[in-house]
Protein backbone atom coordinates (compact mmCIF):
# COMPACT_ATOMS: atom_id res chain seq x y z
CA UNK A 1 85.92 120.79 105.14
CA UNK A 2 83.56 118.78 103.37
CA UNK A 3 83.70 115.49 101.04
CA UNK A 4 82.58 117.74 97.76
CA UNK A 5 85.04 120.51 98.64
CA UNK A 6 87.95 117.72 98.64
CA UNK A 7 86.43 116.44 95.65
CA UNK A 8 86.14 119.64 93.66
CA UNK A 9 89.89 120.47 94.86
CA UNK A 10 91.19 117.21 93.83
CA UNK A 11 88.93 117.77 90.47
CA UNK A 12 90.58 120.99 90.15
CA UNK A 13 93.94 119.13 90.79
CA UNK A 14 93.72 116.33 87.71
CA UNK A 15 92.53 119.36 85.34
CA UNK A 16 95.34 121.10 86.40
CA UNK A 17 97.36 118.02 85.70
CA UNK A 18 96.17 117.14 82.62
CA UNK A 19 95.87 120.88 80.64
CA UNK A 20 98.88 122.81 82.24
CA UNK A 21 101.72 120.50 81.15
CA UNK A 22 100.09 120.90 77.24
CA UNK A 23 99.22 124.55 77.55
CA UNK A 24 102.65 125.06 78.76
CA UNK A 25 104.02 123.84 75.13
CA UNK A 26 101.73 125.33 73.53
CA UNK A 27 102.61 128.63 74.49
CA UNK A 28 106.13 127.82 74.70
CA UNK A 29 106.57 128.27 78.14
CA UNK A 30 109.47 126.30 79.30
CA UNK A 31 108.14 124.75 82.44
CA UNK A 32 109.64 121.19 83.77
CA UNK A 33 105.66 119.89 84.66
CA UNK A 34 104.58 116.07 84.54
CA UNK A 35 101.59 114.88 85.60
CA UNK A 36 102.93 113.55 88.55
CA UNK A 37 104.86 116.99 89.56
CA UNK A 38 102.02 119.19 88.55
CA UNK A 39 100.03 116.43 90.89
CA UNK A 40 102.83 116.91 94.11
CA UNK A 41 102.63 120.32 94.15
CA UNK A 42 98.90 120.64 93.05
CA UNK A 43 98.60 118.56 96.70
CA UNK A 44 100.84 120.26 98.63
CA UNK A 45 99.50 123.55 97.64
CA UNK A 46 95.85 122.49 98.82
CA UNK A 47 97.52 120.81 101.58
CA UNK A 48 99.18 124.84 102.66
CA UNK A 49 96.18 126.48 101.75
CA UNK A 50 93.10 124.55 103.92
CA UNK A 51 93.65 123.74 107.15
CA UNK A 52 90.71 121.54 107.41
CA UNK A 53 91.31 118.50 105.06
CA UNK A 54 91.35 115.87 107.32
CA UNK A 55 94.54 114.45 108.09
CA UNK A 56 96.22 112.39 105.80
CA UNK A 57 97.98 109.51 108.45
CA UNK A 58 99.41 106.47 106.32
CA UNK A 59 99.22 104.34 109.98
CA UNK A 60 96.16 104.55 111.10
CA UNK A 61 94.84 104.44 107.34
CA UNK A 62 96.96 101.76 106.39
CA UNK A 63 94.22 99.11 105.09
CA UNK A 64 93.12 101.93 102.56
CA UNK A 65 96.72 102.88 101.82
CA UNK A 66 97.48 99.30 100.71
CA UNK A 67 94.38 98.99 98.81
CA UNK A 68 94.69 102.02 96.87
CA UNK A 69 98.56 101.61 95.48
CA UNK A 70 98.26 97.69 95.02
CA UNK A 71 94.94 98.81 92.39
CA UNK A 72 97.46 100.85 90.96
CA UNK A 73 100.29 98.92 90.70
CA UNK A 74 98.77 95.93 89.26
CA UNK A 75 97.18 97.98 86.41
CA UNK A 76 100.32 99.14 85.42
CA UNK A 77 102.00 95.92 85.33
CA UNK A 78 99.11 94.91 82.60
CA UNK A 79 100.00 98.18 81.09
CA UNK A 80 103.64 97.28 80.77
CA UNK A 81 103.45 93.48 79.79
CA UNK A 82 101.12 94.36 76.90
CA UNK A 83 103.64 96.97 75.69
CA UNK A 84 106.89 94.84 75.22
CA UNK A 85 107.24 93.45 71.62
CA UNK A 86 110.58 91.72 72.62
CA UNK A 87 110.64 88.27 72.80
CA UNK A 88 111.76 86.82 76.18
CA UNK A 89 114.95 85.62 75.89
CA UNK A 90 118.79 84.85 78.01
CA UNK A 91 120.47 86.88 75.96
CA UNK A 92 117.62 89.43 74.73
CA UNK A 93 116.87 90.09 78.02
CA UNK A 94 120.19 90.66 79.24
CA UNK A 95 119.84 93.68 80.77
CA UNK A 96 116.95 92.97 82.68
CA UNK A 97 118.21 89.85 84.49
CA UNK A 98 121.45 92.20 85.25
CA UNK A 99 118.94 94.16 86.87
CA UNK A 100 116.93 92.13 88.59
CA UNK A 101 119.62 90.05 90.07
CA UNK A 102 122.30 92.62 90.96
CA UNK A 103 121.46 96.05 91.17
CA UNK A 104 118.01 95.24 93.15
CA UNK A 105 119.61 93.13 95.85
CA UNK A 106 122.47 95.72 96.37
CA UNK A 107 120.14 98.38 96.82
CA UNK A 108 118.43 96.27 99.31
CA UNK A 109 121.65 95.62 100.74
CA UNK A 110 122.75 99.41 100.89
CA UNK A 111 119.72 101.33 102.13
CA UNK A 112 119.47 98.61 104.30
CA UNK A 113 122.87 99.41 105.54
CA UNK A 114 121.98 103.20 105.77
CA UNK A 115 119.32 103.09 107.38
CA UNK A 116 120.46 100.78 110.20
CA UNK A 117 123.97 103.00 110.50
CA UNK A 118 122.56 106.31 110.36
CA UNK A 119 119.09 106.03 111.09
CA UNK A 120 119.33 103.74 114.38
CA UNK A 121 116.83 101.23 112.62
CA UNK A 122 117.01 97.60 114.24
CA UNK A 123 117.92 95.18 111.74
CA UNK A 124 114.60 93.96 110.38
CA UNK A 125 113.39 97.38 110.16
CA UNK A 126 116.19 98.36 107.90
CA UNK A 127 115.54 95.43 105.85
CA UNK A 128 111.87 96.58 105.36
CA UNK A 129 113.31 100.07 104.47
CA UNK A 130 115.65 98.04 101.49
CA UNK A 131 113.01 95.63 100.34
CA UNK A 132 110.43 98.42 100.09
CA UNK A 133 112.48 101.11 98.49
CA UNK A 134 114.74 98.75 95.75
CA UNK A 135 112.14 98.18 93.00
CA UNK A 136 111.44 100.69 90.33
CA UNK A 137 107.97 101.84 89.93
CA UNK A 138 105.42 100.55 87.23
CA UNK A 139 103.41 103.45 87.75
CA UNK A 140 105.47 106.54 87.79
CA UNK A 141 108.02 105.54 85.06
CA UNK A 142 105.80 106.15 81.79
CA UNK A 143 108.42 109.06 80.88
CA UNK A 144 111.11 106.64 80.44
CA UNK A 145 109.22 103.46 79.27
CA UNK A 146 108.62 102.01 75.97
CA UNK A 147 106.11 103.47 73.41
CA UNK A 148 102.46 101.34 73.66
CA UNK A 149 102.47 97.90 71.60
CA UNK A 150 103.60 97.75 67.93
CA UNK A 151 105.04 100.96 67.93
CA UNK A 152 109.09 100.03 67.95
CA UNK A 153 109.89 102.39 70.39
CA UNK A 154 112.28 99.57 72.48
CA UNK A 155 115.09 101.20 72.85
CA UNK A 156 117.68 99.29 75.14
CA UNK A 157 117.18 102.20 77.97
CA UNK A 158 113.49 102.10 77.38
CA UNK A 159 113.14 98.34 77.56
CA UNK A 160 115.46 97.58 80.18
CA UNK A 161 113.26 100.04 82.36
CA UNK A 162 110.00 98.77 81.55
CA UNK A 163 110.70 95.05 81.74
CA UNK A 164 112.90 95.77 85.05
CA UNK A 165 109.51 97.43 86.73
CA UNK A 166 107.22 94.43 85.37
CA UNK A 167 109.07 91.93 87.14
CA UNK A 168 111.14 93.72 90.07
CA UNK A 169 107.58 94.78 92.18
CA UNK A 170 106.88 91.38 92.72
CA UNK A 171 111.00 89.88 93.31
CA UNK A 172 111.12 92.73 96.09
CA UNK A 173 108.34 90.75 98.06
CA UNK A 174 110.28 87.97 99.31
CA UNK A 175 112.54 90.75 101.15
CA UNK A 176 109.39 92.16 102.36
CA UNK A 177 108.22 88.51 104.01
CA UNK A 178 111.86 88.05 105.14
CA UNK A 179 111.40 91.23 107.48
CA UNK A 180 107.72 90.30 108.40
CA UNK A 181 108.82 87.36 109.39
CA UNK A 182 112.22 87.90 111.44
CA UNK A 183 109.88 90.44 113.38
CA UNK A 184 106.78 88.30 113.93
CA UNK A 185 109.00 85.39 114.91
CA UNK A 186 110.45 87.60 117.70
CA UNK A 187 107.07 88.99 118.73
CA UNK A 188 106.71 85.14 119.46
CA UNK A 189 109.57 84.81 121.46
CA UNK A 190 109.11 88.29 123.48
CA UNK A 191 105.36 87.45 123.58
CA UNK A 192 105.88 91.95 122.65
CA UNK A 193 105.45 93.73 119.78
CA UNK A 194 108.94 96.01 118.71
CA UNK A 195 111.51 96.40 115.71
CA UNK A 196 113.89 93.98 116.91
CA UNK A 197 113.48 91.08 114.24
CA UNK A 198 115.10 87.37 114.98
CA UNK A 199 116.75 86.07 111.73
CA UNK A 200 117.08 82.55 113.01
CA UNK A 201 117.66 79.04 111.12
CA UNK A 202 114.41 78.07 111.00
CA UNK A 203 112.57 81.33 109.93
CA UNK A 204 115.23 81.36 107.02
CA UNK A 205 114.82 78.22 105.69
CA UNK A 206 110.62 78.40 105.39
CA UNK A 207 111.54 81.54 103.68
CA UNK A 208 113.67 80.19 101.50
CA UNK A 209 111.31 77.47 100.56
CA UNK A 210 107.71 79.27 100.75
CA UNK A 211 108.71 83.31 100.18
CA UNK A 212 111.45 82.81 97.59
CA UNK A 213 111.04 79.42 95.87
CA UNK A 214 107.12 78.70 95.71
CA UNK A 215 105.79 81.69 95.53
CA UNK A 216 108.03 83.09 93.04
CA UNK A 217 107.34 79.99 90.89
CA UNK A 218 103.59 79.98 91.17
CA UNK A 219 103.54 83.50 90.22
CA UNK A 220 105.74 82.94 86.73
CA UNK A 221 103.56 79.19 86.32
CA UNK A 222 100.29 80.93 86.83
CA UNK A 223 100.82 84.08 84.69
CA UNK A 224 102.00 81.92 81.89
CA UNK A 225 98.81 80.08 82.64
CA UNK A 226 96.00 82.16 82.49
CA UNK A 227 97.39 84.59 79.81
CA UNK A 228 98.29 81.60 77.49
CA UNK A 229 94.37 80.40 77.71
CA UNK A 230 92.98 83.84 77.72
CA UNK A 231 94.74 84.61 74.34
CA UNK A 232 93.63 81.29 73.22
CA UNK A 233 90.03 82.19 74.02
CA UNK A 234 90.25 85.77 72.82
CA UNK A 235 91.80 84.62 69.40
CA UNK A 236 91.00 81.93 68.85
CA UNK A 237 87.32 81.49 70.06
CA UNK A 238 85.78 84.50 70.69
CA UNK A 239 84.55 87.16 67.54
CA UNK A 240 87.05 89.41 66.65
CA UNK A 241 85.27 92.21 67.15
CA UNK A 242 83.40 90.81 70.09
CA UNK A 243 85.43 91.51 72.81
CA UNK A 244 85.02 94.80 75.22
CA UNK A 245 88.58 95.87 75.81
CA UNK A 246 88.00 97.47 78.77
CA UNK A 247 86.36 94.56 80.79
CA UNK A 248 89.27 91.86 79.11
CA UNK A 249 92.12 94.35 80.57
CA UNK A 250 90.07 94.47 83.93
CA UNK A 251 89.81 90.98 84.10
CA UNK A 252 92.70 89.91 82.95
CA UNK A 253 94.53 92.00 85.54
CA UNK A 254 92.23 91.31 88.58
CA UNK A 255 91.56 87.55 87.55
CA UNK A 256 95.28 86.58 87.51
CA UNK A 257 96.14 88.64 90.62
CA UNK A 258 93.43 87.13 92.53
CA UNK A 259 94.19 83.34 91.43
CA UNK A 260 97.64 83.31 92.32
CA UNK A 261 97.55 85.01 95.58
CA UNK A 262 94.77 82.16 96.42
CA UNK A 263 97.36 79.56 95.85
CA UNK A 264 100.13 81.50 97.66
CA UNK A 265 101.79 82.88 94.56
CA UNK A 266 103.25 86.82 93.85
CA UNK A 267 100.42 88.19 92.33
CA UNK A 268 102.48 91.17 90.64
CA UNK A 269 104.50 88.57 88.96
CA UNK A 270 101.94 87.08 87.41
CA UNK A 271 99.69 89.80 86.49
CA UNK A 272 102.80 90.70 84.69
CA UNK A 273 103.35 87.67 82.84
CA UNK A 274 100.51 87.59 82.08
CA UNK A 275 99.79 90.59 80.14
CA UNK A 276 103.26 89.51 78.62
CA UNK A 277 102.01 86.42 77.54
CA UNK A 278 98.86 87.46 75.99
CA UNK A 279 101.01 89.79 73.95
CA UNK A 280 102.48 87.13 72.27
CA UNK A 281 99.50 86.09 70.75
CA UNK A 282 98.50 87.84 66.98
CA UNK A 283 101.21 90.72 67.86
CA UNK A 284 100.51 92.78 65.28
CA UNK A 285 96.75 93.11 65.80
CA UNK A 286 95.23 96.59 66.73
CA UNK A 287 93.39 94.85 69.84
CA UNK A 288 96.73 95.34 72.32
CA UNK A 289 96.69 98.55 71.52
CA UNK A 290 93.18 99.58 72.19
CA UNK A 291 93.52 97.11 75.70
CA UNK A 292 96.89 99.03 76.16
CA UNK A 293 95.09 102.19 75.82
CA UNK A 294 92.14 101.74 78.09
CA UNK A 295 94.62 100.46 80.54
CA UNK A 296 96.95 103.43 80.48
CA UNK A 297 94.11 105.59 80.95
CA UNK A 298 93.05 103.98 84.19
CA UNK A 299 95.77 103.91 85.76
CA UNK A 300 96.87 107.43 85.23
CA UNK A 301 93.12 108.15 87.86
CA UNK A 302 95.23 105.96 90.41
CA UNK A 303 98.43 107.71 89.74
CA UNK A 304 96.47 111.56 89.79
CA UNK A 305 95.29 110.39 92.92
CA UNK A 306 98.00 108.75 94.92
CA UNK A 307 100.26 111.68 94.08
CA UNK A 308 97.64 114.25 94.59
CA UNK A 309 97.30 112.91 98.39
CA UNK A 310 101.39 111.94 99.10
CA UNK A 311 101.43 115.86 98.30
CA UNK A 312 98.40 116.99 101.24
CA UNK A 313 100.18 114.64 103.25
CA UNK A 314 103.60 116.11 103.14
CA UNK A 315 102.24 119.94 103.39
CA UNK A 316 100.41 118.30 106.60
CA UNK A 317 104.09 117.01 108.34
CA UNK A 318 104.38 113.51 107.22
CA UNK A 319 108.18 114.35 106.79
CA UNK A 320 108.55 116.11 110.21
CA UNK A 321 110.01 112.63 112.04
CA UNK A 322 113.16 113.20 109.37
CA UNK A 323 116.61 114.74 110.59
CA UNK A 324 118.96 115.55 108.94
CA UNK A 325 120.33 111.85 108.38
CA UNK A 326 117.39 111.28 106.51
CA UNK A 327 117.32 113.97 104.07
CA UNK A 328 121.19 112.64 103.76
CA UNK A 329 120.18 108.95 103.47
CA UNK A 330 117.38 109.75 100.60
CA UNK A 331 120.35 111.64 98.89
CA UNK A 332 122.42 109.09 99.00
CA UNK A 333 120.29 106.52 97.85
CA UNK A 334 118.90 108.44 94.57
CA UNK A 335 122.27 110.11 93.54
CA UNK A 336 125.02 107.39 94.45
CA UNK A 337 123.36 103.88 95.47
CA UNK A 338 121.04 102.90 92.33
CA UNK A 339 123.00 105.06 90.02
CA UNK A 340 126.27 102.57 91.22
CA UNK A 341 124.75 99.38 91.39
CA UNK A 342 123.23 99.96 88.13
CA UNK A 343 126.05 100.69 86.47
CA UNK A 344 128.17 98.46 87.83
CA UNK A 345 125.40 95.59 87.20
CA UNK A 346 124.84 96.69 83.42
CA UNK A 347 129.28 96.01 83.04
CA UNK A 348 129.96 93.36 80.60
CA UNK A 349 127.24 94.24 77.90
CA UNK A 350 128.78 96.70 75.44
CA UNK A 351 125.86 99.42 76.00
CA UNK A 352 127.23 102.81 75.27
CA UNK A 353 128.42 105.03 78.00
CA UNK A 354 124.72 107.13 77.35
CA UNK A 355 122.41 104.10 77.79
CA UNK A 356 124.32 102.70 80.65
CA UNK A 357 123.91 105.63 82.68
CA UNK A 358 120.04 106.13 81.70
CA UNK A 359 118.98 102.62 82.82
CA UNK A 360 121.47 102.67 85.81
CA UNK A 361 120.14 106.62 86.99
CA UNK A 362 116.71 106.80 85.69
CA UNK A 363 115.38 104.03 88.57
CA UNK A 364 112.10 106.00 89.91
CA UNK A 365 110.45 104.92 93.24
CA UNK A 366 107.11 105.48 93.68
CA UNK A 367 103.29 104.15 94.23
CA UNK A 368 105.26 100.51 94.45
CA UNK A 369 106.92 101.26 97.39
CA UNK A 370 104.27 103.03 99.19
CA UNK A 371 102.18 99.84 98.69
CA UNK A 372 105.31 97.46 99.97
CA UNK A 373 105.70 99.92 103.11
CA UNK A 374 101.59 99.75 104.39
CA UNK A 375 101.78 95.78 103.59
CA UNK A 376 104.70 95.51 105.49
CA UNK A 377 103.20 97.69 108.70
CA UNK A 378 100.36 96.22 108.26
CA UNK A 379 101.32 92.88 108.73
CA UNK A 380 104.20 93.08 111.32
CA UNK A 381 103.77 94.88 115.02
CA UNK A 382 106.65 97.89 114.14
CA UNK A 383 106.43 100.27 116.40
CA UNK A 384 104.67 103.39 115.97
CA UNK A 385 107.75 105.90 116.06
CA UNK A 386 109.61 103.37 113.60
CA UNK A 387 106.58 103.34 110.98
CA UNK A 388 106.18 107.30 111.08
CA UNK A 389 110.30 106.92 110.67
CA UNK A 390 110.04 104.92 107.48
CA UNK A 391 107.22 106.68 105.90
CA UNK A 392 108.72 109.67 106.43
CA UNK A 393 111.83 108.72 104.52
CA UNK A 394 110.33 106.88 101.72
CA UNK A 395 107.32 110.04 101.05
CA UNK A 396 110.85 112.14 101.01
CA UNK A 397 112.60 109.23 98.33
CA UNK A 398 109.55 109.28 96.62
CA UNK A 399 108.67 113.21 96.34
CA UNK A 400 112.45 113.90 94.95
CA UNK A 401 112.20 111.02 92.58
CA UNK A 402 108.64 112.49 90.97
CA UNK A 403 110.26 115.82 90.43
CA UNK A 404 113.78 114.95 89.63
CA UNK A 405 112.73 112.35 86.88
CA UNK A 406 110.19 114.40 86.11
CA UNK A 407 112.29 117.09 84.63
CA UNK A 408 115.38 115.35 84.10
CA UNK A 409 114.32 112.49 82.45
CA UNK A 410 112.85 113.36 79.49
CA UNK A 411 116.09 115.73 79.01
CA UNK A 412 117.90 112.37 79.12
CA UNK A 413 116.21 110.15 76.82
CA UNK A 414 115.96 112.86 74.12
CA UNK A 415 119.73 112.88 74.08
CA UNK A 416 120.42 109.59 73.54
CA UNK A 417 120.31 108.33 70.10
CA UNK A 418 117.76 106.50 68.51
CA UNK A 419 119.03 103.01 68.57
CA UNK A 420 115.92 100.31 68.81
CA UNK A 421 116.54 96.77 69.00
């Protein structure tokens, strides 16, 4: 097959994507479509249909793989920063922290668990599988997110989710390094590459101090940073009316990724912040919309895209290493684990039974994790069968998520009532 027939089949794809879902309400037709699931099924159609798309192999492409979803993720981390109105606050913020600091680490904890019980992963493997499969996704979650900036759409459910995807893609990475490192440290003892990881003294305490403690901190310092002075300059300085939104959302994003990853910081934190941060500045000016806006629209092409391809890839096999104990431990993760640890981190804050359940079931995985998963294989020697293993699972944990948020979602949120904080 050639480059322009992929091209005009993945053109054919985003139309698809983009008129079907509105056609279907215009005529009434009661079809569950998203983007995203018109997009998974657009791809796995093409992928049934022409046998000679080139294969789509997350391994061997895994430079390209990273690439790709860490474009996307960080433009949707601008996207959500410049949406929250809320100030940052302890108590404001409540739910997030509850979030970020219990039901994240126990679904690290308990896919971890699953996968190393009933999926034979060694140790750091399974830890890879946690770290890279905990966060909720930036990208996908626009369903179940806050309305764009000035709009008062903040909803507890809605904000919870939004703010708990702006900050949880980059508090996952410290997991990440924890299983890089465990397994580089015993490539360095075997003087072999393999799964096995070695969790010793010292490799936990230079995590600790590097992975957890400096890198988180330069990514919240530097955020602050650069979106404080850019909304100062924009403001401030510049004209009004002088200022291309399209190349400040660009730069913003790319400028404070790129800074803070040169001095060792989590760049997804601080794009974050700092989209956050500019917010705060003239709030109720139309600028954040338009940036908003241009931002949105980009990084639906990465989303189209990403999907589009995770779709050929799973009509071409990528789930064929899966058993049964797979399919099992992706059930178990999406209907019990998050749903549990959610609500059971969300106790204590006097959200109705309705809310609680949305933010605590409504946790979709996505582009994030597929961009943890290729940094993670592409910076540790797993072997092959284990990395075929893991991508299988999390294009599985990822497919189900797109369609079951896709339709349920929506169904969801329109039920609850309109209570904005």
């Amino acid at each position: 097959m050639s480059y322009e027939i992929f091209l005009a089949m993945l053109g054919f794809g985003v139309l698809s994507a983009a008129v079907v879902p509105a056609l279907s309400r215009r005529m009434g037709w009661r079809l569950p479509l998203s983007v995203p699931i018109a997009c998974l099924f657009g791809g796995i159609g093409v992928g049934l249909l022409f046998d000679a798309i080139p294969t789509i192999d997350p391994i061997r492409q895994g430079l390209l793989v990273q690439r790709i979803t860490e474009l996307a993720v960080i433009l949707s981390l601008t996207g959500g920063g410049l949406k929250l109105d809320r100030r940052i606050g302890w108590r404001s913020w409540a739910s997030t922290w509850r979030l970020l600091a219990l039901t994240m680490p126990l679904c690290i904890l308990a896919l971890a668990g699953l996968g190393w019980t009933m999926l034979g992963l060694p140790l750091a493997a399974a830890l890879l599988l946690g770290a890279v499969m905990a966060p909720t996704d930036p990208v996908l979650a626009a369903s179940v997110q806050v309305g764009p900036p000035g709009e008062a759409r903040e909803s507890e459910p809605r904000f919870a989710l939004t703010s708990e995807a702006g900050l949880n893609d980059g508090l996952a990475f410290p997991f990440v390094f924890l299983a890089i490192a465990a397994t580089a440290d015993r490539m360095a003892e075997t003087g072999r590459p393999g799964d096995e990881g070695s969790f010793d003294p010292p490799v936990l305490w230079e995590w600790l101090a590097v992975d957890v403690v400096w890198k988180i901190a330069a990514g919240l310092f530097m955020g602050w940073l650069i979106g404080r002075l850019l909304g100062w300059a924009v403001f401030r300085l510049a004209p009004r009316r002088g200022v291309s939104d399209g190349f400040l959302a660009l730069g913003l994003t790319l400028f404070a990724y790129g800074v803070t990853e040169m001095v060792h910081g989590y760049g997804f934190i601080a794009v974050f912040i700092a989209a956050l941060t500019f917010r705060r500045f003239e709030r109720d000016h139309a600028f954040h919309s338009d940036l908003h806006h241009f931002v949105e629209q980009t990084e639906m092409i990465f989303l189209i895209g990403v999907v589009f391809v995770t779709g050929i890839a799973i009509a071409q096999g990528i789930l064929a290493p899966l058993g049964p104990s797979g399919w099992l431990v992706a059930a178990l993760f999406l209907l019990l684990v998050r749903p549990l640890a959610g609500w059971f981190s969300l106790a204590g804050l006097g959200l109705p039974r309705g809310e609680r359940f949305a933010i605590a079931a409504l946790g979709i995985r996505g582009v994030g994790s597929m961009y943890y998963l290729a940094y993670g294989l592409n910076h540790a020697p797993y072997s092959i069968e284990t990395g075929r293993l893991l991508w299988a699972l999390v294009a599985l944990i990822v497919a189900i998520s797109v369609v079951a948020h896709g339709i349920g979602a929506p169904r969801l949120m329109a039920r609850l009532p309109a209570r904005v904080e």
